[in-house]
N, C-alpha and C. Protein backbone atom coordinates (compact mmCIF):
# COMPACT_ATOMS: atom_id res chain seq x y z
N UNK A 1 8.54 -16.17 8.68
CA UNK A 1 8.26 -15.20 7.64
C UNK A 1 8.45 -13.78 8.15
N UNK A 2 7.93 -13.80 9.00
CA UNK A 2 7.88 -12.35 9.62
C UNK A 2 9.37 -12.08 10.33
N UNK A 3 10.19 -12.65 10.64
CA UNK A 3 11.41 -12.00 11.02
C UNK A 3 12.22 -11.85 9.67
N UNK A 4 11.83 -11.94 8.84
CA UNK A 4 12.73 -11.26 7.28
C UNK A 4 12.29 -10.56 6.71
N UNK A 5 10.71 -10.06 7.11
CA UNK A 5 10.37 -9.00 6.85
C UNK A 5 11.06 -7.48 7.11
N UNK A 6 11.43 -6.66 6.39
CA UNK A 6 12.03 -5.56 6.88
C UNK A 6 11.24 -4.29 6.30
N UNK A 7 10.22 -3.64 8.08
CA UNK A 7 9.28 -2.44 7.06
C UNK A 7 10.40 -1.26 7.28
N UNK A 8 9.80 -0.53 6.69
CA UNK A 8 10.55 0.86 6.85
C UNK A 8 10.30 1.86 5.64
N UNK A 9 10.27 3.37 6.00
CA UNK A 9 9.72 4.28 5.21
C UNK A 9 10.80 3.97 4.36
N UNK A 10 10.08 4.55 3.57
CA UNK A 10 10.98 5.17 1.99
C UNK A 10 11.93 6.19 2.22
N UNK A 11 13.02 6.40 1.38
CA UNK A 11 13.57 7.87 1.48
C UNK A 11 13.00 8.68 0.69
N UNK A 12 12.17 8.82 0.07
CA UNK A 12 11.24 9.72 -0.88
C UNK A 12 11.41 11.01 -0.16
N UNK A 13 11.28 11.58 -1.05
CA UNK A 13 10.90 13.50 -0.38
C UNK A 13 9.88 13.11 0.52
N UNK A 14 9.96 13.98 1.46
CA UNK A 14 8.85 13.94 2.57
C UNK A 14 7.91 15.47 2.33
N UNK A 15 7.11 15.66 2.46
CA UNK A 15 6.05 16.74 2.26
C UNK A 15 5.92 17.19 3.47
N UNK A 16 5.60 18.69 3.46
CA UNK A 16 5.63 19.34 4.77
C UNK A 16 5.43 18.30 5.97
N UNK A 17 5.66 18.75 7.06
CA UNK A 17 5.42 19.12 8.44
C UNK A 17 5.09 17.44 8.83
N UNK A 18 6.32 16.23 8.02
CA UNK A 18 6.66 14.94 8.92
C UNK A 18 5.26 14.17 8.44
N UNK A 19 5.03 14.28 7.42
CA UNK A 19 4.03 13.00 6.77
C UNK A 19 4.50 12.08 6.44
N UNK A 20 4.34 11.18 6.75
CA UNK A 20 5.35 9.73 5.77
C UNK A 20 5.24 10.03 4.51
N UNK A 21 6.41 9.20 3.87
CA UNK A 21 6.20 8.58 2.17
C UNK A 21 5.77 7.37 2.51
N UNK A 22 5.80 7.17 1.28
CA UNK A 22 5.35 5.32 1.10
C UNK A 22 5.96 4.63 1.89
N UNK A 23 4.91 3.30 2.31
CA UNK A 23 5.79 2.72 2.93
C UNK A 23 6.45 1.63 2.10
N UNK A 24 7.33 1.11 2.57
CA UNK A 24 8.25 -0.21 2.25
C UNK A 24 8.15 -1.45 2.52
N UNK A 25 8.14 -2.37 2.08
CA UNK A 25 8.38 -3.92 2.88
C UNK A 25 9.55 -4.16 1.96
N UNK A 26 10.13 -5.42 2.64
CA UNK A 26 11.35 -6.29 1.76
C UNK A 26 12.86 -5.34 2.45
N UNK A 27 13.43 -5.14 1.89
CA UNK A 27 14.91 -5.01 2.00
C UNK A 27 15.03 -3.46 0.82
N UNK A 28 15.17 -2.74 1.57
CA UNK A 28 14.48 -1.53 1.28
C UNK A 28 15.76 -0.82 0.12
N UNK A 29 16.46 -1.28 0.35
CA UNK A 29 18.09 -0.97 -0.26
C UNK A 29 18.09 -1.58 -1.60
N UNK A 30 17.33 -2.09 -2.25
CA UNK A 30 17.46 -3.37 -3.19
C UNK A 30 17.71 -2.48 -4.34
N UNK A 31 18.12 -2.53 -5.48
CA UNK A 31 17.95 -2.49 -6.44
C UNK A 31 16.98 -2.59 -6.96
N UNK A 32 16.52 -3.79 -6.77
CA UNK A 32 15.42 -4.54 -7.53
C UNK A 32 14.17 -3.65 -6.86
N UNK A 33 12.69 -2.74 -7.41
CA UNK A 33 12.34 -2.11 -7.43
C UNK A 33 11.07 -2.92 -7.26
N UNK A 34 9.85 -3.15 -6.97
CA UNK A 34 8.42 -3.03 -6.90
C UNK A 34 7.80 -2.40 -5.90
N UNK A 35 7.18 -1.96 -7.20
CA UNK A 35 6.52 -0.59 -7.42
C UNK A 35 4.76 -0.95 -7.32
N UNK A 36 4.00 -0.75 -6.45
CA UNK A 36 2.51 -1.28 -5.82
C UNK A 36 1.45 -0.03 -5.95
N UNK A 37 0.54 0.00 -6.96
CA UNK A 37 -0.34 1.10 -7.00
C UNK A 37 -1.46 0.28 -6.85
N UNK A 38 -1.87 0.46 -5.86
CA UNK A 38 -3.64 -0.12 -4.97
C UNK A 38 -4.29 0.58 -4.60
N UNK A 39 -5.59 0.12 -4.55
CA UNK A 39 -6.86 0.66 -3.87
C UNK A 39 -7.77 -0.30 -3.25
N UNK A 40 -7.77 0.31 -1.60
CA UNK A 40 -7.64 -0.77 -0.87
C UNK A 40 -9.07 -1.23 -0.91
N UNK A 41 -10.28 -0.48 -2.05
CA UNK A 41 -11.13 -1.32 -1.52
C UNK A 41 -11.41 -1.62 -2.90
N UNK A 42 -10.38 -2.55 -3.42
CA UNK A 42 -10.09 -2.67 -5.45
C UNK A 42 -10.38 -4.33 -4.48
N UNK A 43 -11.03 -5.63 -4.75
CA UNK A 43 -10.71 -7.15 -4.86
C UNK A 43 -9.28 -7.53 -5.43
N UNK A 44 -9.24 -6.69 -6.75
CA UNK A 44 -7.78 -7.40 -6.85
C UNK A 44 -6.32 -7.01 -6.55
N UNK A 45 -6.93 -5.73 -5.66
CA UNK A 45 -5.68 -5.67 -4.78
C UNK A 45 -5.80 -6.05 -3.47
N UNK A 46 -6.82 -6.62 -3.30
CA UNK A 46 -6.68 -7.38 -2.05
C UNK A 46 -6.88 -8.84 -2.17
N UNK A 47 -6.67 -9.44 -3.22
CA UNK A 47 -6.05 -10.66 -3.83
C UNK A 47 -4.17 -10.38 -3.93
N UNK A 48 -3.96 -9.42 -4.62
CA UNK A 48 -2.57 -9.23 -4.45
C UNK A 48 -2.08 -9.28 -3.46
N UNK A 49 -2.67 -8.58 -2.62
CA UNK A 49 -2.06 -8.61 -0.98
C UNK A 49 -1.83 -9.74 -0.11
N UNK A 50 -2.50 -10.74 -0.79
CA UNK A 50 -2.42 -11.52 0.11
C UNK A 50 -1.18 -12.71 -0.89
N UNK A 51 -1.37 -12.80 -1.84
CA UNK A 51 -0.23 -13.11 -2.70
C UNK A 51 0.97 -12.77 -2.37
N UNK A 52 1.31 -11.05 -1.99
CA UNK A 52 2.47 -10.83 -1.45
C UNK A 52 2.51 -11.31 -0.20
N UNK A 53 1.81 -11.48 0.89
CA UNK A 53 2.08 -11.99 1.92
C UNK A 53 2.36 -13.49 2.62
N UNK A 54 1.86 -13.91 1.44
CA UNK A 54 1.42 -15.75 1.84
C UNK A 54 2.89 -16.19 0.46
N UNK A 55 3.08 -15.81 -0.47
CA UNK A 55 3.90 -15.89 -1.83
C UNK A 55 5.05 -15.15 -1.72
N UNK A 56 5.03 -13.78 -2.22
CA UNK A 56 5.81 -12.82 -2.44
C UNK A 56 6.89 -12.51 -1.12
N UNK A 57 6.16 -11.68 -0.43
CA UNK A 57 7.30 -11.65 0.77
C UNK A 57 8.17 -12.93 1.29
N UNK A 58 7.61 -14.04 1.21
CA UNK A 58 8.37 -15.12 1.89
C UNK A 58 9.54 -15.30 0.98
N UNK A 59 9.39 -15.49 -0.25
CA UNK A 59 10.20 -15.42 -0.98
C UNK A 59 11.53 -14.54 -1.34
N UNK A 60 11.32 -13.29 -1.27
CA UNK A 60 12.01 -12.00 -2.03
C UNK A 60 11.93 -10.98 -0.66
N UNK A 61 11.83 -11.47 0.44
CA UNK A 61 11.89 -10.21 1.26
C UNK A 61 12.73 -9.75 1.75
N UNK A 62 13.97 -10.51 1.14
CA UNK A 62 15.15 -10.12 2.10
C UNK A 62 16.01 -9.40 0.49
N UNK A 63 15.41 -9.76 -0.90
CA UNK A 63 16.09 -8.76 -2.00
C UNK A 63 15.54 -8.28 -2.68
N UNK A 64 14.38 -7.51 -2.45
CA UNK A 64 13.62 -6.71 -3.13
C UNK A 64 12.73 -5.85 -1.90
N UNK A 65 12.51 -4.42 -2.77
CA UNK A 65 11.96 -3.70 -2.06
C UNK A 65 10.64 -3.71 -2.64
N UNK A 66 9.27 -3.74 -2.10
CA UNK A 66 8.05 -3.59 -2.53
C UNK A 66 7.47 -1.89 -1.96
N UNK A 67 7.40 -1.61 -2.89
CA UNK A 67 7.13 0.01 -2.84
C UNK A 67 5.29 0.58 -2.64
N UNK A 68 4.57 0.57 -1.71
CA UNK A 68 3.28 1.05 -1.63
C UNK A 68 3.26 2.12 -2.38
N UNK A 69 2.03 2.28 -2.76
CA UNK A 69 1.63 3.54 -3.64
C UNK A 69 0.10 3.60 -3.56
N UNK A 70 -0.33 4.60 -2.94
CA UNK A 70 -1.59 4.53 -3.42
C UNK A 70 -2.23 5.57 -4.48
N UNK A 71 -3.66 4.28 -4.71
CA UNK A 71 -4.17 4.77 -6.15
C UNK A 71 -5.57 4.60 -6.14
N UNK A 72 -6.54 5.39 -5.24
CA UNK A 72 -7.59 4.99 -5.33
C UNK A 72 -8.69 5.14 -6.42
N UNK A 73 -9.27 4.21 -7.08
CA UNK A 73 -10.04 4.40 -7.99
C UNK A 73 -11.50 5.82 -7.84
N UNK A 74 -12.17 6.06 -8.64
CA UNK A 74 -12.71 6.94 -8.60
C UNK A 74 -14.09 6.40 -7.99
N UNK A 75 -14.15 5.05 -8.94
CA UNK A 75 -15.49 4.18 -8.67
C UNK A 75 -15.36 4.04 -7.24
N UNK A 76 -14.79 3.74 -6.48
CA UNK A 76 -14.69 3.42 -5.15
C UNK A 76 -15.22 4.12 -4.30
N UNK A 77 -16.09 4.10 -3.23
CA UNK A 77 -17.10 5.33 -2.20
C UNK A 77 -15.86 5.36 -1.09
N UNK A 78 -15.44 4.63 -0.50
CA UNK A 78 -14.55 4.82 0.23
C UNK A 78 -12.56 4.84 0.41
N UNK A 79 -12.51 4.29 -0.94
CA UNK A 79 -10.99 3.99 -1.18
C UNK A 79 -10.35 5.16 -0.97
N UNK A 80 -10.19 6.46 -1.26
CA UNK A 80 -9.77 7.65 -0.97
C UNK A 80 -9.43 7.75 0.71
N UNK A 81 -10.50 7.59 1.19
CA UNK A 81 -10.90 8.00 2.72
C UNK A 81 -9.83 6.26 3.55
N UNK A 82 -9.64 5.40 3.02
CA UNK A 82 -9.01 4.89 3.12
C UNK A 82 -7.85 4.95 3.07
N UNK A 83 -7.39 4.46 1.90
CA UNK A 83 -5.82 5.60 1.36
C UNK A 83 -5.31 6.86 2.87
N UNK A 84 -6.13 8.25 2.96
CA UNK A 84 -5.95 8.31 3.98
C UNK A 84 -5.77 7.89 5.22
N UNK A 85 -6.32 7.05 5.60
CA UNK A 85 -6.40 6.96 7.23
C UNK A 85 -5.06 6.06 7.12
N UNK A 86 -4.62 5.09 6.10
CA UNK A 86 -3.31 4.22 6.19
C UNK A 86 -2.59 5.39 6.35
N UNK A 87 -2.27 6.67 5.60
CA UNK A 87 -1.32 7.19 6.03
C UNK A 87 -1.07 7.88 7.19
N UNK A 88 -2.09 7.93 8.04
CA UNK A 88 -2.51 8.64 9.21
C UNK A 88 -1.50 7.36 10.04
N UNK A 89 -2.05 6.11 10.32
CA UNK A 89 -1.53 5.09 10.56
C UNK A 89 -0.16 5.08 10.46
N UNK A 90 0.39 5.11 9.43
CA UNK A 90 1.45 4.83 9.04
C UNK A 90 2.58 6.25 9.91
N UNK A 91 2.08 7.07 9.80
CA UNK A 91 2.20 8.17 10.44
C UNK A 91 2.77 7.94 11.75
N UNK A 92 2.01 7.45 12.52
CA UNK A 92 2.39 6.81 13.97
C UNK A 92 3.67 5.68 13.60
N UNK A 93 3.10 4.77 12.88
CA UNK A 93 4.13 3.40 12.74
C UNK A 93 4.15 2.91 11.28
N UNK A 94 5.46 2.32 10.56
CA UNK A 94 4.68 1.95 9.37
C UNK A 94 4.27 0.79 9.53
N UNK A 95 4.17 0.15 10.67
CA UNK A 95 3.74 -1.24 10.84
C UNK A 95 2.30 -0.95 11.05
N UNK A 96 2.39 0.20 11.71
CA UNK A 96 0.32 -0.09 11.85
C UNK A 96 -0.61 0.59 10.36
N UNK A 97 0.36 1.28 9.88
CA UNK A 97 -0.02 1.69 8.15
C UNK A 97 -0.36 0.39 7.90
N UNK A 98 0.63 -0.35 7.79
CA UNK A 98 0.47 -1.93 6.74
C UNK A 98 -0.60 -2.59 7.58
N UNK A 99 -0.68 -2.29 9.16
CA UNK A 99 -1.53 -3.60 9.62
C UNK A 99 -3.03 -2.87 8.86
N UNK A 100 -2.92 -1.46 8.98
CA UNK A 100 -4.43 -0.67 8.21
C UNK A 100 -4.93 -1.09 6.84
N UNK A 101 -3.88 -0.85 6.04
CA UNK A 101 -3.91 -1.46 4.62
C UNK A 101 -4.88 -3.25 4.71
N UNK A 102 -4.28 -3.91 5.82
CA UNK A 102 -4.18 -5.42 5.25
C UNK A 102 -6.12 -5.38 6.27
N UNK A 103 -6.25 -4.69 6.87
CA UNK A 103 -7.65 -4.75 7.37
C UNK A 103 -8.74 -4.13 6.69
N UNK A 104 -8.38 -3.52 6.13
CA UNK A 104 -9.08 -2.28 5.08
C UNK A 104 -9.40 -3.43 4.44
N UNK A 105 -8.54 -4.11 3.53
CA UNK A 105 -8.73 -5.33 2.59
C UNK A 105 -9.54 -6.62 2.88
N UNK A 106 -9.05 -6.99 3.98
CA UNK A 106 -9.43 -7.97 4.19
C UNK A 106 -11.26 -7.57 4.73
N UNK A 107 -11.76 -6.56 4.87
CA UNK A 107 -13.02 -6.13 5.67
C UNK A 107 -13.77 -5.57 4.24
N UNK A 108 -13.59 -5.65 3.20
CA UNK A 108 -14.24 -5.12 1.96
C UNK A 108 -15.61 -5.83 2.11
N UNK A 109 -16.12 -6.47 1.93
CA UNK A 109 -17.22 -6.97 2.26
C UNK A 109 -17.83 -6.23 3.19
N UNK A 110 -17.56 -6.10 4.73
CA UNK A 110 -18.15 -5.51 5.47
C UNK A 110 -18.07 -3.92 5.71
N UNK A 111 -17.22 -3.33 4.08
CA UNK A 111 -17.42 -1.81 4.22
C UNK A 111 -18.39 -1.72 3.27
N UNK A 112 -18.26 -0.12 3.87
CA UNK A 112 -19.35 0.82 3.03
C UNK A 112 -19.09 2.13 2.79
N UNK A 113 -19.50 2.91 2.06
CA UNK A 113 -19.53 4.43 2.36
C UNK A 113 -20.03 4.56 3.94
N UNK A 114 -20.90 4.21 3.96
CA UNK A 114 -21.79 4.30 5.47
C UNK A 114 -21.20 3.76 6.38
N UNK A 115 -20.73 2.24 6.63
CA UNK A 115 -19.76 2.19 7.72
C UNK A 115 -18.34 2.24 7.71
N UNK A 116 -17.43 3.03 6.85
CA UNK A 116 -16.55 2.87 6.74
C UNK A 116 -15.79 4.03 8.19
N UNK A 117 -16.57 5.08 8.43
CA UNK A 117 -16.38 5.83 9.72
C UNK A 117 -15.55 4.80 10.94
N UNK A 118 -16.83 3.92 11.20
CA UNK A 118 -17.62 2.49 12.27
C UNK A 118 -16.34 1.70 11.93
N UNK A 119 -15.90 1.39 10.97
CA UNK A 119 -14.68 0.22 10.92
C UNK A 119 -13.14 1.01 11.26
N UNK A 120 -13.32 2.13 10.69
CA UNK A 120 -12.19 2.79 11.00
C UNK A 120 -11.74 3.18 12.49
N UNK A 121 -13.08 3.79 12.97
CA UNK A 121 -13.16 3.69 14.49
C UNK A 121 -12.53 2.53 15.21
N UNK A 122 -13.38 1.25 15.18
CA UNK A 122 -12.99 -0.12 15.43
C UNK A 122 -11.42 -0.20 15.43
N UNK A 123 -10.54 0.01 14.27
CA UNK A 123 -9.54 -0.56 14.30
C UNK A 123 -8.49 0.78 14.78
N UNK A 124 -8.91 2.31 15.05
CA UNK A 124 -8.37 2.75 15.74
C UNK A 124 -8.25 2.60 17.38
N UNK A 125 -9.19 2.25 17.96
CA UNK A 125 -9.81 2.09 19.33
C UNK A 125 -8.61 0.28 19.45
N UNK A 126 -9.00 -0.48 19.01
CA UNK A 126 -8.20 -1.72 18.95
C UNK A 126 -6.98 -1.37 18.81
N UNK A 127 -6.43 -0.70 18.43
CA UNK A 127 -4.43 -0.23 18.17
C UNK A 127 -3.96 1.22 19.10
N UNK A 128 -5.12 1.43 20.12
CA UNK A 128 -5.28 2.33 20.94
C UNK A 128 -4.95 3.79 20.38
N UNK A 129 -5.84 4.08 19.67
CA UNK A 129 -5.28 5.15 18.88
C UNK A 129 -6.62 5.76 19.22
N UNK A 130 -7.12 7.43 19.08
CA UNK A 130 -8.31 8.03 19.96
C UNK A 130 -8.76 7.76 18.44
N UNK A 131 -10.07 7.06 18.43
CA UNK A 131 -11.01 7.25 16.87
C UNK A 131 -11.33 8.52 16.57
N UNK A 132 -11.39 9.74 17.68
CA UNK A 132 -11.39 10.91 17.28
C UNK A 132 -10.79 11.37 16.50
N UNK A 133 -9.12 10.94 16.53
CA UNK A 133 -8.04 11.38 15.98
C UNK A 133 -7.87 10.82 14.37
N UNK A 134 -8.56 9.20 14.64
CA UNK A 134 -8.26 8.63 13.41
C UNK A 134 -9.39 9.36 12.32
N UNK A 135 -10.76 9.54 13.26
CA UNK A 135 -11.63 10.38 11.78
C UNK A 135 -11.31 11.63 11.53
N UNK A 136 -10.36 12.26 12.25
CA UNK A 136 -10.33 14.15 12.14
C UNK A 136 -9.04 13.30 10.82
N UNK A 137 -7.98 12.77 10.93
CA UNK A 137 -7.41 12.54 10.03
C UNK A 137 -7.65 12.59 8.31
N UNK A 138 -8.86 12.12 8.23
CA UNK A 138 -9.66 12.32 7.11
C UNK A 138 -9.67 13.76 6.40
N UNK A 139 -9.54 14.47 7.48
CA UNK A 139 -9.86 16.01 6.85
C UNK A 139 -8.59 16.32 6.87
N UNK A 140 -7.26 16.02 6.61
CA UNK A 140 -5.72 16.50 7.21
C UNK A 140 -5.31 16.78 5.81
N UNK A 141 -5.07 17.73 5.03
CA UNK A 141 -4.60 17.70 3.97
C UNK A 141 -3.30 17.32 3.58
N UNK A 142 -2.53 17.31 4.27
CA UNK A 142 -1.68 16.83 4.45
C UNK A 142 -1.36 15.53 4.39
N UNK A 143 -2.18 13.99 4.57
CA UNK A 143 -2.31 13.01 4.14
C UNK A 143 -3.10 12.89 2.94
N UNK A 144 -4.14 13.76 2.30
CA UNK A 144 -4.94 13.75 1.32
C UNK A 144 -3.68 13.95 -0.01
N UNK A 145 -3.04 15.30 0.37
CA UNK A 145 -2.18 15.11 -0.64
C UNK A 145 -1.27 14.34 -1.06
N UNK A 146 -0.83 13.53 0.02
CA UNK A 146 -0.16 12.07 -0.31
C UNK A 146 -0.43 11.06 -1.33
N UNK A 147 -1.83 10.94 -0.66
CA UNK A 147 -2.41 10.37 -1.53
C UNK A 147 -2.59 10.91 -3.26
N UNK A 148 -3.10 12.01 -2.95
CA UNK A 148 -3.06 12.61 -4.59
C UNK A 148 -1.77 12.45 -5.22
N UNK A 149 -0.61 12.73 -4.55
CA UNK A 149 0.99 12.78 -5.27
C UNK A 149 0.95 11.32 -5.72
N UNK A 150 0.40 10.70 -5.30
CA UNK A 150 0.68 9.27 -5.47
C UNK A 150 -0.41 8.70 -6.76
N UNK A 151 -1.11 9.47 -6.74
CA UNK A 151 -2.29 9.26 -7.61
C UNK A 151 -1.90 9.61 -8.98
N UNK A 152 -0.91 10.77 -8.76
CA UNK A 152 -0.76 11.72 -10.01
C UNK A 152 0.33 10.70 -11.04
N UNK A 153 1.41 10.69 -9.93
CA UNK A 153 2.88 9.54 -10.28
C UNK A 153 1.88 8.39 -10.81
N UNK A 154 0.95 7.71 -10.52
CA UNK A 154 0.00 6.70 -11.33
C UNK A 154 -0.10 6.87 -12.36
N UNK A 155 -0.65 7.72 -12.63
CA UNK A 155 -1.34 8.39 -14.06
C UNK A 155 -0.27 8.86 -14.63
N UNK A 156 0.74 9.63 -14.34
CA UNK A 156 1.89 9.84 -15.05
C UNK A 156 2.78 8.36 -15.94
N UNK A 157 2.33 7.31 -15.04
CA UNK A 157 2.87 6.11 -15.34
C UNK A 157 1.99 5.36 -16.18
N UNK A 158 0.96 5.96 -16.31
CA UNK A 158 0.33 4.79 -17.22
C UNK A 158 -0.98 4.26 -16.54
N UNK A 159 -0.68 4.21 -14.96
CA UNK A 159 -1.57 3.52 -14.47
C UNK A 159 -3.22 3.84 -14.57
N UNK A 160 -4.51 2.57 -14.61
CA UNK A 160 -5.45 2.93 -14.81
C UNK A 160 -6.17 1.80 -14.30
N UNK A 161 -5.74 0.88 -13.57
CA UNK A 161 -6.31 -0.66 -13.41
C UNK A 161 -5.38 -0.64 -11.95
N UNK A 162 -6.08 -1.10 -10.70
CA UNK A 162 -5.54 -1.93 -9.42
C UNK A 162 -5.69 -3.21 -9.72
N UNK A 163 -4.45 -4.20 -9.03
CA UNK A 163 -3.31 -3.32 -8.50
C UNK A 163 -2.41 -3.29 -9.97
N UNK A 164 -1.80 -2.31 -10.26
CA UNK A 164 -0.68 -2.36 -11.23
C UNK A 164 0.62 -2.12 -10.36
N UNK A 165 1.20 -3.16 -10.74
CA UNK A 165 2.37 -3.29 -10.11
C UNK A 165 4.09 -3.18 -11.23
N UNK A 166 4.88 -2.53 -11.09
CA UNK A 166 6.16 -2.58 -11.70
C UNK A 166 7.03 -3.19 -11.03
N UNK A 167 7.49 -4.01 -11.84
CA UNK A 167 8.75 -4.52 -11.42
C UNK A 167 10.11 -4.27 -12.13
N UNK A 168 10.85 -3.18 -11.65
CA UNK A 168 11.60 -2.75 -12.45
C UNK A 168 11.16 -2.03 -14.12
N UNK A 169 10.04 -1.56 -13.93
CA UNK A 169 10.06 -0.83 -14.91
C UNK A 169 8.56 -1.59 -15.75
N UNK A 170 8.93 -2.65 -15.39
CA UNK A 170 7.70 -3.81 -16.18
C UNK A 170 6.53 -4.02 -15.51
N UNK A 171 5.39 -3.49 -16.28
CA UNK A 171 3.85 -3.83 -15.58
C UNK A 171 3.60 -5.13 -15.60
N UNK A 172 3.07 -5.34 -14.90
CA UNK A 172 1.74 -6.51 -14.16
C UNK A 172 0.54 -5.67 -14.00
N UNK A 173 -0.52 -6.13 -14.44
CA UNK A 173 -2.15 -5.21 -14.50
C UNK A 173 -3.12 -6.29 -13.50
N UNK A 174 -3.53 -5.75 -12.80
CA UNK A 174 -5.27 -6.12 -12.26
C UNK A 174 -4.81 -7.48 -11.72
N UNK A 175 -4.40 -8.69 -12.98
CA UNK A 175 -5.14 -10.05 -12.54
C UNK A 175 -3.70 -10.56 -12.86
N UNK A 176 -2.83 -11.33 -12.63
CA UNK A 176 -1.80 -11.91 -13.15
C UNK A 176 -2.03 -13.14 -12.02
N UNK A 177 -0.40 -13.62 -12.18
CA UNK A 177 -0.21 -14.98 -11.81
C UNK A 177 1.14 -14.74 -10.46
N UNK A 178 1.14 -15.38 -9.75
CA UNK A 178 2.22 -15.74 -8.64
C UNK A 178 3.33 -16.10 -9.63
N UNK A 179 3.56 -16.95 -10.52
CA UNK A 179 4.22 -17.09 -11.50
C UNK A 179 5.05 -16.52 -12.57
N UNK A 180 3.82 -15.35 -12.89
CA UNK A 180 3.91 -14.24 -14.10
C UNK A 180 4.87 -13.39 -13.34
N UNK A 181 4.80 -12.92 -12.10
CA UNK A 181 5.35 -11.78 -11.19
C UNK A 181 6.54 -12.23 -10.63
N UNK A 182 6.80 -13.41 -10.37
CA UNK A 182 7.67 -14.10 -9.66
C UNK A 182 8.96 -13.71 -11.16
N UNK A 183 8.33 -14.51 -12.27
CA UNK A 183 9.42 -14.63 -13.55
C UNK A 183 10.56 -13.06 -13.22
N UNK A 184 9.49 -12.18 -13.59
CA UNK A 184 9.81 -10.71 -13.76
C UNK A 184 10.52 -10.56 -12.68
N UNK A 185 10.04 -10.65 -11.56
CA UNK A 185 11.82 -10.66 -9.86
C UNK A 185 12.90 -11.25 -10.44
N UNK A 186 12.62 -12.46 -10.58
CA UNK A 186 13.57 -13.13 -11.28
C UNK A 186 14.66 -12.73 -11.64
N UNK A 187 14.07 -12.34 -12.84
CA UNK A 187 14.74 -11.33 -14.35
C UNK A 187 15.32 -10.33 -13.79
N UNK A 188 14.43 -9.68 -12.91
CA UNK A 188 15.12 -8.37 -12.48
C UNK A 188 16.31 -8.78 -11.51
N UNK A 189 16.27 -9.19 -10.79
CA UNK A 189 17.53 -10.00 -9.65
C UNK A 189 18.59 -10.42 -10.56
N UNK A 190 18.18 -11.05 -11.69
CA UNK A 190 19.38 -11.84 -12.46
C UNK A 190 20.35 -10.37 -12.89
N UNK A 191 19.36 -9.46 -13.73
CA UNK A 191 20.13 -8.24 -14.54
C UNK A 191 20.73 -7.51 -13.20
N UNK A 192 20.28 -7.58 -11.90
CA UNK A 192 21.02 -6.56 -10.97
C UNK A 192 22.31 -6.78 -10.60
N UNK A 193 22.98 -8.03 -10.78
CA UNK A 193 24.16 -8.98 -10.03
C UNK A 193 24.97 -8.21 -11.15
C-alpha cells in the first residue's frame, strides 16, 4: 500500500515566507480532484481517515489526488490548535504533517483542551522535533492563517459539516459510505479519459 502512495505538496499559492499548502496524497497530477475539509478532532473525520487509508488510498492512489483542507469546527476546544501544529509538521515534511493529522485522530479520546499541549509535546519529542518549537508554533501566524484560508475556501464552498469531501465538484457530507464515495471516483475517472 504504502509504496503507491505518492505524498507531496500542492502547487497552490504558497503564503509568505515558505509555509506549505495543503498537503496531497494519491498521484498529485490527476485530474480527478478530492477535495478533504476536516477537523481533526471531528469522529467523522477520523472515521474518514481511516476509510481513506485502509479503502480509499489502496484503491485510487495511483489516479486521484486527495486534497487536505483544513476546517476546524468552532465547537471543537482544540481542533484549530491542531490544524496548526499539522501545518507546522508538515512544514518540516509532508509526511510528518500526515503522520500528525493521523495521530491527532486517532488520540481523540485521549485529548483535551487541557492535554492537548502534553500530546503534542509527546509526538513532537517522538519525531525528534524540540516540543518547544512544536508549542511556539501555535502562536506562528503564519500557519494560523493557513488554516483560516482554508477555512474561508470551506465556507465559500458550502462547507458546514466534517468531513465534507468533493469529488470533482460533488459533495459527500459527515457520514457516507466506502461505496457512495468510491461510485463518485468512479464517475469522475470514467468522465476524465
Amino acid at each position: 500500500m504504502k509504496s503507491a502512495l505518492v505524498l507531496v505538496l500542492s502547487a497552490m499559492a504558497l503564503p509568505a515566507q515558505n509555509t506549505p499548502p495543503s498537503l496531497v496524497e494519491g498521484l498529485a497530477a490527476s485530474p480527478v480532484r478530492v477535495l478533504i475539509y476536516e477537523d481533526l478532532e471531528c469522529s467523522d473525520s477520523a472515521h474518514f481517515r481511516r476509510m481513506l487509508d485502509q479503502q480509499l488510498l489502496p484503491k485510487y492512489a495511483d489516479k486521484v489526488a486527495f486534497i487536505h483542507h483544513d476546517f476546524p469546527l468552532a465547537k471543537h476546544a482544540w481542533a484549530r490548535r491542531a490544524a496548526i501544529a499539522a501545518r507546522f509538521f508538515a512544514a518540516r515534511s509532508p509526511e510528518l504533517g500526515l503522520a500528525f493529522q493521523r495521530y491527532a485522530m486517532a488520540g481523540q479520546e485521549l485529548t483535551s483542551s487541557a492535554s492537548f499541549n502534553m500530546r503534542l509535546s509527546i509526538f513532537a519529542h517522538e519525531h525528534g522535533i524540540p516540543p518547544d518549537a512544536a508549542i511556539a508554533a501555535l502562536s506562528d501566524p503564519r500557519y494560523g492563517e493557513l488554516v483560516d484560508q482554508d477555512h474561508r475556501e470551506g465556507v465559500a464552498r458550502g462547507v458546514s459539516h466534517t468531513p465534507t469531501v468533493f469529488v470533482n465538484g460533488q459533495p459527500f457530507i459527515e457520514t457516507f459510505t466506502f461505496a457512495e464515495i468510491s461510485k463518485g471516483i468512479d464517475q469522475a475517472l470514467a468522465q476524465a479519459r
